[in-house]
Protein backbone atom coordinates (compact mmCIF):
# COMPACT_ATOMS: atom_id res chain seq x y z
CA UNK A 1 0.00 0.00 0.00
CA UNK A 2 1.48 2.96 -1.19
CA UNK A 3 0.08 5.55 1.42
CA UNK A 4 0.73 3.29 4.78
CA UNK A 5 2.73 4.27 7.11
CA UNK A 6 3.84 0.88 8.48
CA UNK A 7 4.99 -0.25 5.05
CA UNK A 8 6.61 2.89 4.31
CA UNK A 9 8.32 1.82 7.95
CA UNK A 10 8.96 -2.06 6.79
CA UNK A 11 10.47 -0.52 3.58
CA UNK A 12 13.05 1.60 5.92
CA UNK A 13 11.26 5.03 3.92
CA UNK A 14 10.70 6.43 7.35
CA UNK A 15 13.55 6.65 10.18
CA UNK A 16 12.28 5.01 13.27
CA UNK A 17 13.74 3.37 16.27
CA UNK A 18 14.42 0.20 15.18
CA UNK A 19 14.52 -3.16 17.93
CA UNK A 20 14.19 -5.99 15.98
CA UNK A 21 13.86 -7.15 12.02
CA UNK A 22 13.96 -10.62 10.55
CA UNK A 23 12.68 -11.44 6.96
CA UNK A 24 8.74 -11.44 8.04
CA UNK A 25 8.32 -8.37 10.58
CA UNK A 26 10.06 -5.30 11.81
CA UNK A 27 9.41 -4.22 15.88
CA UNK A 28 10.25 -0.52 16.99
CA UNK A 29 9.66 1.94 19.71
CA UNK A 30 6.30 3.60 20.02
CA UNK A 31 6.26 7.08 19.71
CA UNK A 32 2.99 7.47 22.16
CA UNK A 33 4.37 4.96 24.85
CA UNK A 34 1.70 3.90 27.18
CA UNK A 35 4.15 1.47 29.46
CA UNK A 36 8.06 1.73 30.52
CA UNK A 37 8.15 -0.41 27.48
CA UNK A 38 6.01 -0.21 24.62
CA UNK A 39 6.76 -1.38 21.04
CA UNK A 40 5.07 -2.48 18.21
CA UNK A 41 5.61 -5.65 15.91
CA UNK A 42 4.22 -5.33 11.98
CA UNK A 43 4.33 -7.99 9.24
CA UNK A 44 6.72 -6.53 6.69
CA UNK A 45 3.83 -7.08 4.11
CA UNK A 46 0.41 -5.37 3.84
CA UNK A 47 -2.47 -7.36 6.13
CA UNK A 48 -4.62 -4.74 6.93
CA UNK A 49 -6.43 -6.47 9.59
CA UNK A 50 -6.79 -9.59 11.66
CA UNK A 51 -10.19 -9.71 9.77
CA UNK A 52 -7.56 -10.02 6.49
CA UNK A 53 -5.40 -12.69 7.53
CA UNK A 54 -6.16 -15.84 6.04
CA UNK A 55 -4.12 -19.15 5.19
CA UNK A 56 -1.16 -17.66 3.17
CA UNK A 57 -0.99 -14.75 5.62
CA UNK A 58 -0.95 -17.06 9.21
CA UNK A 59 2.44 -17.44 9.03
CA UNK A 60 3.58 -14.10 9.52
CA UNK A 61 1.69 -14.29 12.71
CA UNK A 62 3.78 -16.79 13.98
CA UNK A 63 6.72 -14.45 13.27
CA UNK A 64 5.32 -11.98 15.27
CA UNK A 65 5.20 -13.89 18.76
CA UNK A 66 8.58 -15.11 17.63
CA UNK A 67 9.83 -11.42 17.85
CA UNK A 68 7.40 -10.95 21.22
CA UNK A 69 9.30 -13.56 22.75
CA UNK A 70 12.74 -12.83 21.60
CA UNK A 71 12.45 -9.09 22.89
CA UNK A 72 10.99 -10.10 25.82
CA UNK A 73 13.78 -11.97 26.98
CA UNK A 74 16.31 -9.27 25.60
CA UNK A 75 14.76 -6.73 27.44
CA UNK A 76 14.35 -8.98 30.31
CA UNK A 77 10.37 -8.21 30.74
CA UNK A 78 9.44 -12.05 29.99
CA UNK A 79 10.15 -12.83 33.56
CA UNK A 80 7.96 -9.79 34.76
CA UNK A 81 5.03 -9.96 32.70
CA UNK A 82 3.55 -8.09 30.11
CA UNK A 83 0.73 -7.53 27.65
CA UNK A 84 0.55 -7.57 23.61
CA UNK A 85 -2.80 -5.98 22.17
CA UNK A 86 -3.96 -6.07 18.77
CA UNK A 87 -6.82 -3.80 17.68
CA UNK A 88 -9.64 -4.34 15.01
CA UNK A 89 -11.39 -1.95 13.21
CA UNK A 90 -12.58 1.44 14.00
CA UNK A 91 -14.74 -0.07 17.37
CA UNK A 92 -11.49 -2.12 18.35
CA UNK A 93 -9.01 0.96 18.51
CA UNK A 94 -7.28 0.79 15.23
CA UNK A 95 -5.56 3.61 13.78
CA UNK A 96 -3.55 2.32 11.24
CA UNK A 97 -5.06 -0.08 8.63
CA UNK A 98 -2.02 -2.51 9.03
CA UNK A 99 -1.96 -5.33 11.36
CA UNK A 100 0.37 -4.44 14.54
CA UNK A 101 0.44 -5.68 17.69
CA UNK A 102 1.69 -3.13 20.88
CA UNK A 103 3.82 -5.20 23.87
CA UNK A 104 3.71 -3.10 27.14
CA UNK A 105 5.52 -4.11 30.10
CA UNK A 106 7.30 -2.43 32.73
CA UNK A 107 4.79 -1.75 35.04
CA UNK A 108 1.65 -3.51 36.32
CA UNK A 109 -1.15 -3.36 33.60
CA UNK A 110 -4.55 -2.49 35.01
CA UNK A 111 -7.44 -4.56 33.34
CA UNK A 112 -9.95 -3.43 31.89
CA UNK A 113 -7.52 -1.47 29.62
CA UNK A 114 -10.35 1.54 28.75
């Protein structure tokens, strides 16, 4: 999608802080941080939505909770706790039409979120 801004991120177009990249997704700092930590993990391709994902597409979600887990023990929050949130459509929170999840951790997450 030309006019995304997580795939103008995945393509390196826009400078961001960077934590982790592997063939299938890209994690990096969130500029609105909600937590001590708070990152977000995209698919490197265009899935606009957990409503999108479908049997080619499962894969990269797989990749994504392989990143989760691999920052969480480099930043030594697996121990700890923590949270990872994906939102759906315009009810569910989501502001960017490309599938991301946010991981928050350090600090105790209240439930219900909001």
């Amino acid at each position: 999608m030309g006019d995304c801004i997580f795939c103008k991120i995945a393509n390196h177009e826009i400078p961001t802080e960077i934590i982790y990249e592997d063939d299938q997704v890209l994690a990096f700092r969130d500029l609105n941080p909600q937590a001590p930590v708070h990152f977000l993990v995209i698919p490197k391709i265009h899935i606009e939505s957990v409503n999108t994902l479908d049997e080619s597409t499962f894969p990269v979600v797989q990749a994504v909770f392989k990143a989760v887990q691999i920052l969480a023990k480099e930043l030594e929050f697996d121990a700890a706790g923590y949270r990872v949130v994906t939102n759906c459509g315009v009810d569910g929170g989501q502001s960017v039409s490309h599938l991301h999840y946010h991981v928050l951790a350090g600090r105790n997450l209240a439930w219900p979120p909001g």
